[in-house]
Protein backbone atom coordinates (compact mmCIF):
# COMPACT_ATOMS: atom_id res chain seq x y z
CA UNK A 1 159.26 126.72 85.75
CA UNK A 2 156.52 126.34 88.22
CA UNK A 3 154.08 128.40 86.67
CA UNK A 4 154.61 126.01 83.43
CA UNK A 5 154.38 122.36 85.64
CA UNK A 6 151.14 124.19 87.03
CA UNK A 7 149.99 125.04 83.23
CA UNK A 8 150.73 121.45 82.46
CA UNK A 9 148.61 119.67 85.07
CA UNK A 10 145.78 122.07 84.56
CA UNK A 11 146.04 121.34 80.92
CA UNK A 12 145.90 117.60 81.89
CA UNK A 13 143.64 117.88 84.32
CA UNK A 14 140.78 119.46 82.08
CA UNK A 15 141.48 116.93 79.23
CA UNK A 16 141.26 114.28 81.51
CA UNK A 17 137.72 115.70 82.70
CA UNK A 18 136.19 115.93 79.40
CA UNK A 19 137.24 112.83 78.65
CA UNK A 20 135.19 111.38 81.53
CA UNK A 21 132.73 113.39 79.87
CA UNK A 22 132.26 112.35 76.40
CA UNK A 23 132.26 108.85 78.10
CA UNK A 24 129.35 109.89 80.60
CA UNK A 25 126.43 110.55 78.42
CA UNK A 26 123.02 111.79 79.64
CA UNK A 27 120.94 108.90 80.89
CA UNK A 28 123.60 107.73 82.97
CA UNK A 29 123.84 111.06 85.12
CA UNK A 30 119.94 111.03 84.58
CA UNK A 31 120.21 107.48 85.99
CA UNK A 32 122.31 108.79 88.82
CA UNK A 33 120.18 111.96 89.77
CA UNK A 34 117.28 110.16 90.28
CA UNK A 35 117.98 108.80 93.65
CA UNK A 36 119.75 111.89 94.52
CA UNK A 37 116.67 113.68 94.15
CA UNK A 38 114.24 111.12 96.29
CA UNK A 39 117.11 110.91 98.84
CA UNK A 40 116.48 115.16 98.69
CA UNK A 41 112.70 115.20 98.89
CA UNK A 42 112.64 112.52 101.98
CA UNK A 43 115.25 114.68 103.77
CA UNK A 44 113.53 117.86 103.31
CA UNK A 45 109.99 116.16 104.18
CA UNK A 46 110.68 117.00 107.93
CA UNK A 47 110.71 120.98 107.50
CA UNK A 48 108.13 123.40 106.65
CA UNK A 49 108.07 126.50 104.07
CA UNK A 50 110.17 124.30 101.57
CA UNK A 51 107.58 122.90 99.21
CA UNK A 52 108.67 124.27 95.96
CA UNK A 53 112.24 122.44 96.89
CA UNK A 54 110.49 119.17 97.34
CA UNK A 55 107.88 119.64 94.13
CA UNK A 56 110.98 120.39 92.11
CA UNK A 57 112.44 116.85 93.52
CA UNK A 58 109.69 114.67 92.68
CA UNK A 59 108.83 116.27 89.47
CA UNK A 60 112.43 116.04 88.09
CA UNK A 61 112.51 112.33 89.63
CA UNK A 62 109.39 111.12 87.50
CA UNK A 63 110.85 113.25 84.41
CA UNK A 64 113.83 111.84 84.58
CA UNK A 65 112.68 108.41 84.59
CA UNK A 66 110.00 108.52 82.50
CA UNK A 67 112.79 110.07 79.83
CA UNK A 68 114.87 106.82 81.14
CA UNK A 69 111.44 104.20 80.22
CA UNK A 70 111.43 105.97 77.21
CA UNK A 71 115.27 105.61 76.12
CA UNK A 72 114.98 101.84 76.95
CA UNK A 73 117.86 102.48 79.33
CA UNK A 74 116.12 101.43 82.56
CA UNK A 75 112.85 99.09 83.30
CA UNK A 76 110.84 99.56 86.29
CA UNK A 77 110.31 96.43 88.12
CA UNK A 78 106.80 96.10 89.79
CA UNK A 79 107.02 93.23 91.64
CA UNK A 80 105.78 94.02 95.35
CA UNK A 81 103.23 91.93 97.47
CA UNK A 82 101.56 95.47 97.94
CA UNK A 83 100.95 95.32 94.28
CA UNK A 84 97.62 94.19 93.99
CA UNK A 85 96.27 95.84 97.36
CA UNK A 86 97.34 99.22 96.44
CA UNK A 87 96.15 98.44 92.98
CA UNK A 88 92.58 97.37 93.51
CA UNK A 89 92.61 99.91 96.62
CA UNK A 90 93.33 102.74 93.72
CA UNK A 91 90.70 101.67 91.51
CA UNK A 92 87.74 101.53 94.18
CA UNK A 93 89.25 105.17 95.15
CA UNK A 94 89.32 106.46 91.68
CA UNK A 95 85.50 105.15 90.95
CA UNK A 96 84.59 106.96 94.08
CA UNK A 97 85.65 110.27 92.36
CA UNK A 98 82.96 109.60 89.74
CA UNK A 99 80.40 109.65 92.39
CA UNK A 100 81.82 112.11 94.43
CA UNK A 101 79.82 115.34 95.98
CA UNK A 102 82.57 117.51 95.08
CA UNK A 103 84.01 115.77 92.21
CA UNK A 104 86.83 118.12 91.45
CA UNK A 105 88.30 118.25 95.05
CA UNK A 106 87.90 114.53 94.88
CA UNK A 107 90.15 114.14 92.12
CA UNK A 108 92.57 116.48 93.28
CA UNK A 109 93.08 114.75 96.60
CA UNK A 110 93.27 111.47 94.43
CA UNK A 111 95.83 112.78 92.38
CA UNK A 112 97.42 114.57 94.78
CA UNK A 113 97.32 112.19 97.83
CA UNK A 114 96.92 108.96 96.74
CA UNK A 115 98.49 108.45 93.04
CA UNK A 116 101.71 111.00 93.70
CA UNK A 117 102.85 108.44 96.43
CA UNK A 118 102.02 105.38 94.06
CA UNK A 119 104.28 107.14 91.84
CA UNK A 120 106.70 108.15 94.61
CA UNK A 121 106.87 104.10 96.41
CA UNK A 122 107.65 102.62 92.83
CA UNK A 123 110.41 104.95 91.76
CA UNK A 124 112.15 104.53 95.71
CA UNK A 125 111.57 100.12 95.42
CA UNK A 126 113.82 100.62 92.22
CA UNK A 127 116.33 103.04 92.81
CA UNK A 128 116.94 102.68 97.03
CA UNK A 129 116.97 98.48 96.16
CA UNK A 130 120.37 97.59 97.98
CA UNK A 131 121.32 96.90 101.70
CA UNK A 132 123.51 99.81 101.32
CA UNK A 133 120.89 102.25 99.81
CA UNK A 134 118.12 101.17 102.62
CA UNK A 135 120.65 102.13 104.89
CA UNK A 136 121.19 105.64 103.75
CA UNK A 137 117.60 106.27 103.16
CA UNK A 138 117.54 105.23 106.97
CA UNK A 139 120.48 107.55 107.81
CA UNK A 140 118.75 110.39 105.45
CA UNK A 141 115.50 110.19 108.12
CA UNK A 142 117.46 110.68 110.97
CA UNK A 143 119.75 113.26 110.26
CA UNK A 144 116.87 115.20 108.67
CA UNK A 145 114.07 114.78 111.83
CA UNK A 146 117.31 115.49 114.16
CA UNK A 147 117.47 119.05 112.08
CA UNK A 148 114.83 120.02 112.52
CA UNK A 149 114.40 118.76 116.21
CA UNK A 150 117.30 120.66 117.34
CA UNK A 151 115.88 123.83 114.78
CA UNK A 152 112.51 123.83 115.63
CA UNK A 153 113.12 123.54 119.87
CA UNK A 154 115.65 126.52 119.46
CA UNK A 155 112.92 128.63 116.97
CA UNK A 156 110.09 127.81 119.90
CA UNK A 157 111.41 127.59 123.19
CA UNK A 158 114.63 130.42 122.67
CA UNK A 159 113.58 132.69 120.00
CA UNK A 160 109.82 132.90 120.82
CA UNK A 161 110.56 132.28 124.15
CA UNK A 162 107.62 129.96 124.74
CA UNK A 163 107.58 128.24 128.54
CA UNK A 164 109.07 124.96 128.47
CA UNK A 165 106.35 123.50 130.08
CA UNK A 166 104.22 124.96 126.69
CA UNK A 167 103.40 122.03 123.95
CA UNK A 168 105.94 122.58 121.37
CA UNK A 169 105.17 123.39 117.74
CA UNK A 170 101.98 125.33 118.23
CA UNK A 171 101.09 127.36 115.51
CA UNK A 172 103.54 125.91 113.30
CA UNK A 173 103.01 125.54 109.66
CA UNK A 174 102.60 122.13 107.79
CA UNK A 175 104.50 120.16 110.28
CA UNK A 176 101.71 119.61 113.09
CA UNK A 177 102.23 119.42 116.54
CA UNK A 178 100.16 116.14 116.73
CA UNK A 179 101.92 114.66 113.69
CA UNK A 180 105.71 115.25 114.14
CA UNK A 181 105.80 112.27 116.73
CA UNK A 182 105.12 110.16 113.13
CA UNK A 183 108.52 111.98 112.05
CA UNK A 184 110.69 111.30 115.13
CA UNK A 185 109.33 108.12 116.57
CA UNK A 186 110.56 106.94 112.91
CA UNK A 187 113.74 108.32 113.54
CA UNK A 188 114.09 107.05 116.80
CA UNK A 189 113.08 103.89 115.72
CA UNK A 190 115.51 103.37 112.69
CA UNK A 191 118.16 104.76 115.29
CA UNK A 192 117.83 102.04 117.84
CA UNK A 193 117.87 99.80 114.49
CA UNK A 194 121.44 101.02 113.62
CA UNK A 195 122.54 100.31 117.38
CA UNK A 196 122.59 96.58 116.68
CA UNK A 197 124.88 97.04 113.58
CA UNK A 198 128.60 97.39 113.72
CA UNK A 199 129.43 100.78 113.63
CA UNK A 200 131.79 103.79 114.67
CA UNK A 201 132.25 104.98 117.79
CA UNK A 202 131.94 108.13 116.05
CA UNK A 203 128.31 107.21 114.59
CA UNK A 204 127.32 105.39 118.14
CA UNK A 205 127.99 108.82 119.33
CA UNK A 206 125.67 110.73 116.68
CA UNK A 207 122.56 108.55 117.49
CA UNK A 208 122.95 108.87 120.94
CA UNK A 209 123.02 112.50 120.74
CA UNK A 210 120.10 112.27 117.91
CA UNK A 211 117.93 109.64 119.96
CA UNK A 212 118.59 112.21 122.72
CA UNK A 213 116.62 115.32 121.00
CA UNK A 214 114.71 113.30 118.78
CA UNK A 215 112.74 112.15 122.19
CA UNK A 216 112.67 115.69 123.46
CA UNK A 217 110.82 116.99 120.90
CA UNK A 218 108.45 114.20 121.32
CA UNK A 219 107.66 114.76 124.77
CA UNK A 220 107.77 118.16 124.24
CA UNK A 221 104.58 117.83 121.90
CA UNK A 222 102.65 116.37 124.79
CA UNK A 223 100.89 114.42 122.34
CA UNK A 224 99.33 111.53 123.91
CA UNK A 225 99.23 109.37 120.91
CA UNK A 226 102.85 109.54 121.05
CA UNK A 227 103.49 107.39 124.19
CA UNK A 228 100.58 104.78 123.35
CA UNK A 229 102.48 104.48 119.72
CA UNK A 230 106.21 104.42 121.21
CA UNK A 231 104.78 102.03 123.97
CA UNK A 232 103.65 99.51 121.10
CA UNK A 233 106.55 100.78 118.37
CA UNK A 234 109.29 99.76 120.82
CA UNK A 235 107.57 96.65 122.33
CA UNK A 236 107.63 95.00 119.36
CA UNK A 237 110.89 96.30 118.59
CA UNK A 238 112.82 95.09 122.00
CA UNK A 239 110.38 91.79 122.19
CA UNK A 240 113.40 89.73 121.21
CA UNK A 241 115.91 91.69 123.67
CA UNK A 242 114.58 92.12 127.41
CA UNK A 243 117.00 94.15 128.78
CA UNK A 244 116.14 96.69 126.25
CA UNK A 245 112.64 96.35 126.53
CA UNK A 246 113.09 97.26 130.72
CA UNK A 247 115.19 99.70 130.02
CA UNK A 248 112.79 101.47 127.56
CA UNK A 249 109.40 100.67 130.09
CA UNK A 250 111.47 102.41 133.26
CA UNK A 251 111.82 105.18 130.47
CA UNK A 252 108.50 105.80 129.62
CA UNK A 253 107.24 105.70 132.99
CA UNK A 254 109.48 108.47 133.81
CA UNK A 255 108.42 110.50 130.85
CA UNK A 256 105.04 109.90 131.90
CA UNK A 257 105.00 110.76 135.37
CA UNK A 258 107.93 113.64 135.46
CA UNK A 259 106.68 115.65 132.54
CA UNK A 260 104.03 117.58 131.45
CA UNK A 261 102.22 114.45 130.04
CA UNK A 262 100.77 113.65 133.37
CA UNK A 263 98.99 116.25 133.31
CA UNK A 264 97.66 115.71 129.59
CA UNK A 265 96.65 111.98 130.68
CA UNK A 266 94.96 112.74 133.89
CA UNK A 267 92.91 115.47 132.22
CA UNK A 268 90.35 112.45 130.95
CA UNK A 269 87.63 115.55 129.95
CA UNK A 270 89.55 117.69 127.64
CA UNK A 271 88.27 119.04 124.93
CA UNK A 272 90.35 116.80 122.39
CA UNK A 273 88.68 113.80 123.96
CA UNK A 274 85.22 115.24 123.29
CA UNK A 275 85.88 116.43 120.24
CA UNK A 276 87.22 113.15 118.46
CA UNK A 277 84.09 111.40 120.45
CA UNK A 278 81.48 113.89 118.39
CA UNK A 279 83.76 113.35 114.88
CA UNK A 280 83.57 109.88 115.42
CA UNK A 281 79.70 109.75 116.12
CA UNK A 282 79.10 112.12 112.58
CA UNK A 283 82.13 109.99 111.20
CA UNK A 284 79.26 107.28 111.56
CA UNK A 285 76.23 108.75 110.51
CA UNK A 286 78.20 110.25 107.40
CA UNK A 287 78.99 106.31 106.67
CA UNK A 288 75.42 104.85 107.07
CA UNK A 289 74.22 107.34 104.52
CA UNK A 290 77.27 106.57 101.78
CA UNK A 291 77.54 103.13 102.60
CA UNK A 292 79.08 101.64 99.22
CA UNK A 293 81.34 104.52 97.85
CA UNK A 294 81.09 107.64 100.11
CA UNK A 295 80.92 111.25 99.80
CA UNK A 296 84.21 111.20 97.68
CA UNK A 297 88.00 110.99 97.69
CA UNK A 298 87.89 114.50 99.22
CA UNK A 299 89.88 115.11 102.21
CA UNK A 300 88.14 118.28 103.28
CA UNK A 301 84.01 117.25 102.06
CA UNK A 302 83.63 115.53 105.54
CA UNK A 303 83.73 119.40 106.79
CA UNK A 304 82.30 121.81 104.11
CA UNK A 305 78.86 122.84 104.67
CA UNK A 306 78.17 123.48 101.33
CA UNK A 307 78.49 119.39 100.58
CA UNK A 308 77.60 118.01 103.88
CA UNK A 309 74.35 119.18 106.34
CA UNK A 310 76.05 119.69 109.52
CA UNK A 311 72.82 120.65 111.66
CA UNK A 312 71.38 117.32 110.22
CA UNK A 313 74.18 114.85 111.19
CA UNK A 314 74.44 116.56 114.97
CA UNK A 315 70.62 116.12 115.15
CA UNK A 316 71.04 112.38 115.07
CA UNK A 317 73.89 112.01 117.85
CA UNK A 318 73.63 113.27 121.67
CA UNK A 319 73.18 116.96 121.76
CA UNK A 320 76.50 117.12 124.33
CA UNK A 321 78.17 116.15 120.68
CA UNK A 322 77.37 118.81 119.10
CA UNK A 323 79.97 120.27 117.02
CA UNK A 324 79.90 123.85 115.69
CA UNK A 325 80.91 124.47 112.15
CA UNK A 326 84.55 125.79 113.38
CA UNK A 327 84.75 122.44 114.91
CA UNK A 328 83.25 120.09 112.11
CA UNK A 329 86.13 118.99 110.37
CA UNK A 330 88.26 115.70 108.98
CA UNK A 331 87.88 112.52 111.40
CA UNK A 332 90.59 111.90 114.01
CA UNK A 333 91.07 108.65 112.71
CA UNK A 334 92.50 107.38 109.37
CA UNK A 335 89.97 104.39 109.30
CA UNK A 336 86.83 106.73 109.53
CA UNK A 337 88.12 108.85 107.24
CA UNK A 338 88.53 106.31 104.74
CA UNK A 339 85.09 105.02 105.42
CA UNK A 340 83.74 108.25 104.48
CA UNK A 341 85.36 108.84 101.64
CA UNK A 342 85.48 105.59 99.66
CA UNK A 343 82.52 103.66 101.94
CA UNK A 344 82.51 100.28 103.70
CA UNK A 345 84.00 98.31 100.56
CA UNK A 346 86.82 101.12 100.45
CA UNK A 347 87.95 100.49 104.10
CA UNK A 348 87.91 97.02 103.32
CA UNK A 349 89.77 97.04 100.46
CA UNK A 350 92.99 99.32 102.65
CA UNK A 351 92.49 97.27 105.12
CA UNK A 352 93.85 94.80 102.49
CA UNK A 353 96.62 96.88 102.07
CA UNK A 354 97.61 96.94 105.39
CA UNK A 355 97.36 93.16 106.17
CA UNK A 356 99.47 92.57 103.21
CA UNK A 357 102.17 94.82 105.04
CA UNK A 358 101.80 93.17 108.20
CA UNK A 359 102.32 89.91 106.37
CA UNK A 360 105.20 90.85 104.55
CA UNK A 361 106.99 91.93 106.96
CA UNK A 362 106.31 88.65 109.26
CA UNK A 363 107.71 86.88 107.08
CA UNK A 364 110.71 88.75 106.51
CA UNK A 365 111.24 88.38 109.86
CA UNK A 366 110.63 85.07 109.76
CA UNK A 367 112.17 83.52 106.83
CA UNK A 368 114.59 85.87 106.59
CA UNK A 369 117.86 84.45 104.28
CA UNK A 370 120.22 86.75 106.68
CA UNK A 371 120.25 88.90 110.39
CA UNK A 372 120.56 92.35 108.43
CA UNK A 373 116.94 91.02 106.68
CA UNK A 374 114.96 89.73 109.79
CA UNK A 375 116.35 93.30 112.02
CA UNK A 376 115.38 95.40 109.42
CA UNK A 377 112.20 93.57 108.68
CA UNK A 378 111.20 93.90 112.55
CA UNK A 379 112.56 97.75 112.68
CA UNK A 380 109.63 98.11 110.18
CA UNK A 381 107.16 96.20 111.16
CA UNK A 382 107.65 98.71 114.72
CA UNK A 383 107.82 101.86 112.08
CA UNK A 384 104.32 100.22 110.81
CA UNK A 385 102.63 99.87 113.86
CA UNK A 386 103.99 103.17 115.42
CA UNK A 387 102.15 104.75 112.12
CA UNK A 388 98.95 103.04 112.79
CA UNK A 389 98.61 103.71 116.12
CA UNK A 390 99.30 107.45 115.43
CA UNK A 391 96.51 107.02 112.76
CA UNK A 392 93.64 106.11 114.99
CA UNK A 393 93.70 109.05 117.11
CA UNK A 394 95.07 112.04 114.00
CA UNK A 395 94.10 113.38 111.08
CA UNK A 396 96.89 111.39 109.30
CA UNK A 397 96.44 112.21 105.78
CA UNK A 398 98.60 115.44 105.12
CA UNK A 399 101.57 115.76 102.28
CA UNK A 400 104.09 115.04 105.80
CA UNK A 401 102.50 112.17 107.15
CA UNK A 402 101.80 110.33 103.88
CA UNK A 403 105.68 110.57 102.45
CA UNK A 404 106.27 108.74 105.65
CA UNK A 405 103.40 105.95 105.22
CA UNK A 406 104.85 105.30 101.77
CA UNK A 407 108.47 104.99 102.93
CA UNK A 408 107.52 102.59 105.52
CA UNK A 409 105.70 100.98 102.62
CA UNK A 410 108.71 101.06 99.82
CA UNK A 411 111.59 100.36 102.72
CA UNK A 412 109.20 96.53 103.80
CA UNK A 413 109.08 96.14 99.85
CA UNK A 414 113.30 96.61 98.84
CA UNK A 415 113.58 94.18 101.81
CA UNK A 416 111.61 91.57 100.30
CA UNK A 417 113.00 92.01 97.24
CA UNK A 418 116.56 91.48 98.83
CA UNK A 419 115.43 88.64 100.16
CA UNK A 420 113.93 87.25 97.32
CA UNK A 421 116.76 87.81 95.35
CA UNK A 422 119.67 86.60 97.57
């Protein structure tokens, strides 16, 4: 008898299934893959060796909804204030492939660094466009740079048995040990964001403990950078609460002056230093002689021989500058960088693109219809400035670092369009 009421609800069970079925048809679980997949490639952003797992992601994403477009069962909504600065920004950058030294590299990088994230920030503003999907995204970026936090100081410090006293991440592939503090200053700054909300003790408890290793591994880097963009990030971020802001300047001065750190700041002669003087001097001279449209949308031209004299451009700057050709590479700073590749006009033009960030997310914080709005608007506005900062003293564009830029980017955008639509 119990073998047959177990038969029976089986039976049931699986009609009942393929019911749901024959009622679910394709471009609704196409519909409901899609952010399943971005949600995927954004968690997986933080670790290295996994880049066939996040190419399958995005790929399948911009199948999926290109299928969707297609079907009439979706329509992509455009509307962003970044719009027309990331539009006009993409047509100055794709004319300076045409007059590119190494045209093919250029249009690689374009296509690979520049339109891929275009393609990425529209399909997130559309299918992340809720309170309650911002907030996951959010959740996604913590528990993924907490991962590999708590991963990556076991790998380095147990397994390899590095000295603790050793800059973490050394030798590490793809994730850089002068760019993860992009990765978990985000975190930490989204996780200070969730503080104010009305949560779990259980959840309190998990950003606590994430907070906690996310800021280990950022001291640990003994990045510089790092503690000029937290000091900025988290001004802006407590500038409304002063007890938090103490609290988080007795912090830093600790981390300063009991760590390793101290040692990186008071060591004003290292060879870093020097060497982002000498790439900013060439950075320069590249710029005066590709004033309009630069040498190209190619990352790597700046430091290939083949396209660019290097004995020429260290004649004209102090011979102390000098750089040898192991040493001649990408400028230190995202602004130069951009100069050289698209020219003055270029710069200009992102510039534009970043203004019109700044300015949406002022007013966001400003006109705000609700709290959750105006918090999350000034979490980002932190996440923005922590990004820029970090970008005047790295080599910022890399796969890693860019996903990041454009989240920053979509995450100001679905809170405007909240806004606009409440």
């Amino acid at each position: 008898m119990k073998n047959f009421i177990k038969f029976v609800k089986m039976s049931y069970n699986s009609i009942y299934f393929n019911e749901k079925l024959k009622h679910l048809n394709i471009s609704e679980l196409l519909n409901k893959a899609v952010p399943i997949l971005m949600g995927t490639l954004v968690f997986f952003n933080s670790f290295p060796h996994v880049t066939s797992i996040k190419e399958i992601c995005f790929f399948f994403s911009v199948i999926f909804v290109v299928f969707l477009i297609l079907l009439k069962k979706i329509r992509l909504s455009f509307r962003s204030p970044l719009l027309i600065p990331l539009g006009i920004f993409t047509i100055w950058a794709l004319l300076s492939v045409f007059f590119a030294i190494d045209k093919k590299n250029s249009f690689t990088d374009f296509y690979s660094h520049l339109l891929r994230y275009l393609i990425f920030y529209f399909i997130l503003i559309n299918y992340f466009d809720s309170k309650k999907r911002i907030e996951i995204l959010s959740w996604t970026i913590i528990i993924s740079a907490s991962i590999f936090s708590v991963g990556g100081l076991g790998y380095y410090y147990w397994i390899q048995g590095n000295d603790i006293t050793s800059r973490f991440a050394l030798g590490f592939q793809e994730t850089n040990t002068n760019l993860i503090g992009i990765m978990t200053l985000f975190a930490i700054i989204l996780s200070v964001n969730h503080f104010s909300n009305k949560i779990h003790l259980s959840q309190k408890i998990i950003l606590i403990f994430c907070v906690l290793v996310l800021t280990a591994t950022t001291v640990l880097t003994q990045t510089r950078s790092n503690l000029v963009a937290m000091g900025l990030a988290f001004f802006v971020l407590a500038i409304k609460n002063k007890k938090l802001l103490l609290s988080f300047l007795l912090i830093l001065i600790i981390i300063i002056f009991c760590t390793p750190l101290k040692e990186r700041f008071n060591s004003a002669s290292e060879g870093s230093i020097w060497h982002r003087i000498a790439l900013t001097y060439i950075s320069i001279e590249i710029i005066k002689d590709y004033p309009i449209i630069g040498t190209g949308f190619s990352i790597d031209t700046f430091g290939i021989s083949e396209f660019i004299d290097q004995n020429k451009y260290n004649s004209r700057i102090p011979s102390k500058y000098w750089l040898s050709e192991e040493m001649f590479k990408i400028p230190h700073n995202m602004f130069l960088s951009i100069a050289t590749r698209t020219g003055i006009i270029g710069l200009i033009l992102y510039l534009y693109v970043i203004l019109a960030f700044f300015i949406m997310c002022l007013k966001l914080i400003k006109d705000g219809k609700d709290a959750f709005i105006k918090k999350w608007g000034l979490c980002i506005l932190s996440s923005g400035i922590m990004f820029i900062i970090k970008g005047c003293f790295e080599p910022i564009f890399s796969h890693f670092a860019e996903l990041i830029f454009f989240t920053i980017f979509s995450m100001a955008t679905i809170l405007y369009r909240i806004n606009n639509s409440s």
